[in-house]
C-alpha atoms as a PDB file:
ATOM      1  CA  UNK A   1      61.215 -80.358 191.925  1.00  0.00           C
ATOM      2  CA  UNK A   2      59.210 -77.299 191.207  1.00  0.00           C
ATOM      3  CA  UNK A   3      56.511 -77.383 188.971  1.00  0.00           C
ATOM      4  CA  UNK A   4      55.340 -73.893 186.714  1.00  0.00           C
ATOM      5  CA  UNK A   5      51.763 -72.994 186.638  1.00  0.00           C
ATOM      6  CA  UNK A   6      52.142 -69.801 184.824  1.00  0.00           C
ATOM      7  CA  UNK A   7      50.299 -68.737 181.786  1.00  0.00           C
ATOM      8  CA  UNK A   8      51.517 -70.050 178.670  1.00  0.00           C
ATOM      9  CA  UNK A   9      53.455 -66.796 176.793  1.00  0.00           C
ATOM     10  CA  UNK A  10      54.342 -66.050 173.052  1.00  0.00           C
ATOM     11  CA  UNK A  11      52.759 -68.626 170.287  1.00  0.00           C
ATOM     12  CA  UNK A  12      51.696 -70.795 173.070  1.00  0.00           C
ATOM     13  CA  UNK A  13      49.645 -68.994 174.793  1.00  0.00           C
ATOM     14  CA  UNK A  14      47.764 -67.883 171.303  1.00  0.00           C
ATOM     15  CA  UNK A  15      47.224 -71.672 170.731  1.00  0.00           C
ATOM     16  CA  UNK A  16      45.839 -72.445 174.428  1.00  0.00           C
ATOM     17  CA  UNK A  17      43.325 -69.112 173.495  1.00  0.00           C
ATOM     18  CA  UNK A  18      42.504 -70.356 170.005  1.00  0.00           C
ATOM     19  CA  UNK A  19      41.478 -74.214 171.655  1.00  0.00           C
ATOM     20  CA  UNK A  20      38.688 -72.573 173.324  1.00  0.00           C
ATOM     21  CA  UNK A  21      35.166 -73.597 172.548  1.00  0.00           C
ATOM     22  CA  UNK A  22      34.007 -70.443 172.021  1.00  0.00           C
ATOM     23  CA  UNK A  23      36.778 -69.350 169.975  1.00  0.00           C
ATOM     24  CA  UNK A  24      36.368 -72.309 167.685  1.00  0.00           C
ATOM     25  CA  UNK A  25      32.551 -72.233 167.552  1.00  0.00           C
ATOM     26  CA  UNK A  26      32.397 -68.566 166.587  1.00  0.00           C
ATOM     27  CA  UNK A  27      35.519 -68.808 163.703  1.00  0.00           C
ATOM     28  CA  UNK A  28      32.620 -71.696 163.008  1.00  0.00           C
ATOM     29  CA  UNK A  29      30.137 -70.173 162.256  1.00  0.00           C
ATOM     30  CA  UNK A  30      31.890 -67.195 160.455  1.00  0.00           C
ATOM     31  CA  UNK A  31      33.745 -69.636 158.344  1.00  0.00           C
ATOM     32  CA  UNK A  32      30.151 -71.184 157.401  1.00  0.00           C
ATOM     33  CA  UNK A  33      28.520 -68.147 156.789  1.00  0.00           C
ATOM     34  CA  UNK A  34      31.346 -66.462 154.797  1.00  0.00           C
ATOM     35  CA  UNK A  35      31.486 -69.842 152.351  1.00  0.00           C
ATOM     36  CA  UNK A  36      27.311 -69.311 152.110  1.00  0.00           C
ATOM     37  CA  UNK A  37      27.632 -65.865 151.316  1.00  0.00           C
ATOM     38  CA  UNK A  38      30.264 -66.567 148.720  1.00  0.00           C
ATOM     39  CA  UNK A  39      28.411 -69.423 147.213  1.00  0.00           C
ATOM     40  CA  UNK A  40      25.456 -67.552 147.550  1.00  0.00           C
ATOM     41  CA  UNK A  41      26.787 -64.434 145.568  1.00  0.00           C
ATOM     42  CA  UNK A  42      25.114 -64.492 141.879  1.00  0.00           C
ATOM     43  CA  UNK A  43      21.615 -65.712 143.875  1.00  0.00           C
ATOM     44  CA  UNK A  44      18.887 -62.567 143.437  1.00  0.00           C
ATOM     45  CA  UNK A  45      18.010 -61.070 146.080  1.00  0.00           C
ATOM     46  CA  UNK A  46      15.398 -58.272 145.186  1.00  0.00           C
ATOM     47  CA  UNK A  47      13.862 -56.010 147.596  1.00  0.00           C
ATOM     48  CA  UNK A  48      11.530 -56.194 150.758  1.00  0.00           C
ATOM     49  CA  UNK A  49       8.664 -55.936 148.927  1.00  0.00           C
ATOM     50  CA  UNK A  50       9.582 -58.756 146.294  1.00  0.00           C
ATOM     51  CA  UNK A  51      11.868 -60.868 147.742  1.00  0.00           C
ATOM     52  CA  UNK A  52      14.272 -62.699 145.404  1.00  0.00           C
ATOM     53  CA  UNK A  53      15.287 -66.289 146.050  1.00  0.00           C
ATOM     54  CA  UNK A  54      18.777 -65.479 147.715  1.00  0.00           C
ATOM     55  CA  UNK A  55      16.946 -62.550 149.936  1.00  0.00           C
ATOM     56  CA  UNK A  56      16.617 -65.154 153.233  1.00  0.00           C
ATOM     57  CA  UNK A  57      19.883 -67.337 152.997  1.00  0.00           C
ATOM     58  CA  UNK A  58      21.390 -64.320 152.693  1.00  0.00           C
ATOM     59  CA  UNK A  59      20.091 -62.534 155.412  1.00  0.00           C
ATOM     60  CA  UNK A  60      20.494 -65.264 157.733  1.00  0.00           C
ATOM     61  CA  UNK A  61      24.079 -65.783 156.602  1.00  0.00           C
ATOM     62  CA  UNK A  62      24.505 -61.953 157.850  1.00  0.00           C
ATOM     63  CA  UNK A  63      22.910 -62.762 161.011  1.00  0.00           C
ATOM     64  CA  UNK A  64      25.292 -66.419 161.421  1.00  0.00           C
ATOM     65  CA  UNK A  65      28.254 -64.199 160.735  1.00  0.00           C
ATOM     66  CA  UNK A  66      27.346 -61.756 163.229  1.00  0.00           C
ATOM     67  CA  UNK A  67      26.571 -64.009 166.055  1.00  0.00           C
ATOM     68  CA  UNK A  68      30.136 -65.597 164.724  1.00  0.00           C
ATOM     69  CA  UNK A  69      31.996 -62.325 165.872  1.00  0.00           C
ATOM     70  CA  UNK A  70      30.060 -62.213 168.589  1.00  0.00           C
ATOM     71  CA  UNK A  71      30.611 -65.678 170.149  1.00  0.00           C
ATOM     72  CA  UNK A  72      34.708 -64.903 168.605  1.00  0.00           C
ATOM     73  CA  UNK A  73      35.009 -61.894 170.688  1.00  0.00           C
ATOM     74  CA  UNK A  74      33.210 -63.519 173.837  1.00  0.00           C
ATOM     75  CA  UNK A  75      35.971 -66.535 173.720  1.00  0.00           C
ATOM     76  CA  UNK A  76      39.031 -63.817 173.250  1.00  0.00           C
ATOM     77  CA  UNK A  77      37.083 -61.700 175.823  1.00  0.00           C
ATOM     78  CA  UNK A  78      36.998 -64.885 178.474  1.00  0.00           C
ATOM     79  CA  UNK A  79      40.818 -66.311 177.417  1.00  0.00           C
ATOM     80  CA  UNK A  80      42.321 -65.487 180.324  1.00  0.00           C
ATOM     81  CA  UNK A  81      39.752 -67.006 182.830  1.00  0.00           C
ATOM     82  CA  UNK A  82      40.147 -70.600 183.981  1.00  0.00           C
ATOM     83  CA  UNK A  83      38.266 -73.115 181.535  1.00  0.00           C
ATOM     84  CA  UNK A  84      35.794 -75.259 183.545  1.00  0.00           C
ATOM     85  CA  UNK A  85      35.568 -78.868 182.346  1.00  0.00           C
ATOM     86  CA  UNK A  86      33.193 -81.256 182.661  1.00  0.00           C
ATOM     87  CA  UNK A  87      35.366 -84.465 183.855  1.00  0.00           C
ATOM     88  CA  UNK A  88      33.033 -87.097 183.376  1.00  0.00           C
ATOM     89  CA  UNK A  89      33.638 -89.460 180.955  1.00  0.00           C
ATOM     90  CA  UNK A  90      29.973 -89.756 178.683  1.00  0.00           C
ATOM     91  CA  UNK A  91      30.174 -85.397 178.783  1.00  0.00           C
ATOM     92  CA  UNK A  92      31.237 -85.152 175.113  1.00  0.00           C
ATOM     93  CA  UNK A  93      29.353 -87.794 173.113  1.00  0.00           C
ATOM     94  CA  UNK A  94      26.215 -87.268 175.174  1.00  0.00           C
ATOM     95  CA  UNK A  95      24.817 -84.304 173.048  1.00  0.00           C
ATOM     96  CA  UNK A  96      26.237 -85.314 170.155  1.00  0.00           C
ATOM     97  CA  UNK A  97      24.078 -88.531 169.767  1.00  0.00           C
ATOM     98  CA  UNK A  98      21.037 -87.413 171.549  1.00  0.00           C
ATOM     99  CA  UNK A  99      20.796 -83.754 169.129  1.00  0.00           C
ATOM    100  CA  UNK A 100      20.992 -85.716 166.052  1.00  0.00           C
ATOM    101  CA  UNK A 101      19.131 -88.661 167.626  1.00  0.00           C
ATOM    102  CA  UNK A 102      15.941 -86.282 168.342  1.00  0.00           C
ATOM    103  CA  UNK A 103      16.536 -84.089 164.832  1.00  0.00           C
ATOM    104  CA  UNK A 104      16.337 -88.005 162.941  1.00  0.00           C
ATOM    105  CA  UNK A 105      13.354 -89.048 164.659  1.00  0.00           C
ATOM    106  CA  UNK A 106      11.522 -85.755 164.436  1.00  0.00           C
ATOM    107  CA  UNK A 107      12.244 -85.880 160.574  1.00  0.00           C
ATOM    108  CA  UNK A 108      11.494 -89.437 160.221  1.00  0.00           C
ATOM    109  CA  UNK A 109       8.315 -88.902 162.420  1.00  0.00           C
ATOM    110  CA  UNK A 110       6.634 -85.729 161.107  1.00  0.00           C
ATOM    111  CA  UNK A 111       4.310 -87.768 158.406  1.00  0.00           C
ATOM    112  CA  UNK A 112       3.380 -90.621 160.262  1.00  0.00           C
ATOM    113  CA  UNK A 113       2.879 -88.874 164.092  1.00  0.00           C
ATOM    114  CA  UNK A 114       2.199 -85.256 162.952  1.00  0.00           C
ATOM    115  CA  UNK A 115       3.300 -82.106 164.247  1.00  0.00           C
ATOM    116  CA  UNK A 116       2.294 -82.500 167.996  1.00  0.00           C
ATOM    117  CA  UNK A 117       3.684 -85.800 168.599  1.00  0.00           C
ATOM    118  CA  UNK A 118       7.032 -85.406 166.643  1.00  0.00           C
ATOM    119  CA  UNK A 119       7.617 -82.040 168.275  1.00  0.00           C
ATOM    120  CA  UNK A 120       7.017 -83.898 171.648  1.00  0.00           C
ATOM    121  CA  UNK A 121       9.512 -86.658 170.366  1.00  0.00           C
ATOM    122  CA  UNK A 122      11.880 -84.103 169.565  1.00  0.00           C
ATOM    123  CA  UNK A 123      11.864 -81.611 173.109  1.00  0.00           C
ATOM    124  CA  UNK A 124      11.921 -85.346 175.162  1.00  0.00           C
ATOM    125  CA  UNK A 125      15.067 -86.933 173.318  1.00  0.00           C
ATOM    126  CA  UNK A 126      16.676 -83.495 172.939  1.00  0.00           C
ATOM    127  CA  UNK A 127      16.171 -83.298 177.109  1.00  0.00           C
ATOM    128  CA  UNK A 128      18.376 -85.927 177.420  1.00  0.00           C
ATOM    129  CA  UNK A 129      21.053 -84.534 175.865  1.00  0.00           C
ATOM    130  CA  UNK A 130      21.627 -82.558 179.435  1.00  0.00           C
ATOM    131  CA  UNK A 131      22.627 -84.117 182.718  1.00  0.00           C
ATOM    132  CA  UNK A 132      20.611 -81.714 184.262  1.00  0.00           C
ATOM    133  CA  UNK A 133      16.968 -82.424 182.411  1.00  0.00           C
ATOM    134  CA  UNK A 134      13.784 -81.570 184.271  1.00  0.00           C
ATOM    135  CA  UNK A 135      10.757 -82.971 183.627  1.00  0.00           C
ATOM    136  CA  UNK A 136       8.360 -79.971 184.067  1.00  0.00           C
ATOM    137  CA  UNK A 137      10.755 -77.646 182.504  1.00  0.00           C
ATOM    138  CA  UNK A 138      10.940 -79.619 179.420  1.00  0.00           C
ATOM    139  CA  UNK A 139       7.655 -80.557 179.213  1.00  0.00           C
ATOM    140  CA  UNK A 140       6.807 -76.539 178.748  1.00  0.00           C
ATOM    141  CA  UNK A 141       9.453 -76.255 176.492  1.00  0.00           C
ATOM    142  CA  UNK A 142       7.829 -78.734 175.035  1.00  0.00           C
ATOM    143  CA  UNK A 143       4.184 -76.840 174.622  1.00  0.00           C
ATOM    144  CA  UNK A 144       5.685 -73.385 173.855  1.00  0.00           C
ATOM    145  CA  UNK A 145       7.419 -75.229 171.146  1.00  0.00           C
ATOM    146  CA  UNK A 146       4.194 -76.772 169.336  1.00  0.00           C
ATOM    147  CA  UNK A 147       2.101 -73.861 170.073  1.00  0.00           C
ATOM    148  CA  UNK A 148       4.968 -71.802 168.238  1.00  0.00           C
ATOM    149  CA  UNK A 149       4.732 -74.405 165.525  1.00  0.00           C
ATOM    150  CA  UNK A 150       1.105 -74.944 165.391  1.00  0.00           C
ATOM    151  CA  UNK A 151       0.970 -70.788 164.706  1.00  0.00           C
ATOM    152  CA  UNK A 152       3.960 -70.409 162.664  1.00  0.00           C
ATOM    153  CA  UNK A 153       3.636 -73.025 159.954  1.00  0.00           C
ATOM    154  CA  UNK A 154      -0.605 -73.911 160.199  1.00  0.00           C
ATOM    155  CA  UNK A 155      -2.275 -70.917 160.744  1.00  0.00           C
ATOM    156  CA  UNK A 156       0.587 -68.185 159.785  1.00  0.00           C
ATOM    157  CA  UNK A 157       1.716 -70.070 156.561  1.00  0.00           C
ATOM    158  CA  UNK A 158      -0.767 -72.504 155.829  1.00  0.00           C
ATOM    159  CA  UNK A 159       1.583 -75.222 155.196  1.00  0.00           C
ATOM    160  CA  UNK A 160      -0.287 -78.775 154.845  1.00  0.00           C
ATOM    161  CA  UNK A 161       1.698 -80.384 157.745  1.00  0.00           C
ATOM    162  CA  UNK A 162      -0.605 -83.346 159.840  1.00  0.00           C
ATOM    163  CA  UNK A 163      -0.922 -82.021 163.493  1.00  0.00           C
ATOM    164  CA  UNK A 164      -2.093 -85.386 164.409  1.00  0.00           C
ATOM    165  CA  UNK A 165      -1.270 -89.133 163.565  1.00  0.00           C
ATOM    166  CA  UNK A 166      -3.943 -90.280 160.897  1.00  0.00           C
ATOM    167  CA  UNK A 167      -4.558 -93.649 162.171  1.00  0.00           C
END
């Protein structure tokens, strides 16, 4: 008994190339953006100079549709390679839960912790999300990230956000 390991041909093989991640993530994220930009039609947008409320969803619906196409063309590009899988069993839920885990708590923590210590909350639960976490690499992430913050939304914007717990 011989078994075939060819490539799949015809509609087949168009479904194997449509199952991969990246082909699914970037028809995503166009789908998402195309549904914003509809919905976001009738919003103003205005000019550079006097931005109307639908100026920045808009824009950044551009840019999500663009990196779409890109990520679309990347999984068509790598079809034909061999997909490498990950065949351990906790692979798939393992970011899931630990993403939104870190996202909740930051969101949850921001007013009682501040800025600092939620960001921190956020980098370290996020870490775990890979098998592969390191603890000095994450812990710089983990600076760069409220240093970004601290200059971004305090000093650049002025936005009344605690840096620290008030105890």
């Amino acid at each position: 008994m011989t078994v075939d390991h060819a490539k799949p041909k015809g509609r087949l093989r168009w479904w194997v190339v449509l199952q991969g991640k990246n082909v699914l993530s970037g028809l995503l994220f166009i789908g998402v953006a195309l549904c914003g930009l509809w919905i976001s039609q009738d919003y103003p947008v205005g000019t550079m100079s006097r931005m109307g409320t639908g100026y920045m969803p808009r824009l950044l619906l551009w840019i999500l549709l663009g990196l779409g196409g890109l990520i679309l063309a990347s999984g068509l590009w790598q079809a034909d390679q061999p997909a490498v899988t990950d065949a351990s069993p906790g692979a798939a839920w393992r970011p899931v839960v630990f993403v939104t885990l870190s996202l909740v708590v930051f969101g949850l923590s921001l007013e009682r912790l501040g800025l600092v210590l939620s960001i921190l909350l956020l980098t370290g639960i996020g870490a775990a999300a890979g098998r592969g976490m390191r603890l000095l690499e994450t812990a710089i992430a983990a600076l760069v990230l409220v240093a970004l913050c601290w200059l971004i939304f305090i000093v650049g914007l002025s936005l009344t956000i605690p840096v620290w717990p008030g105890f």
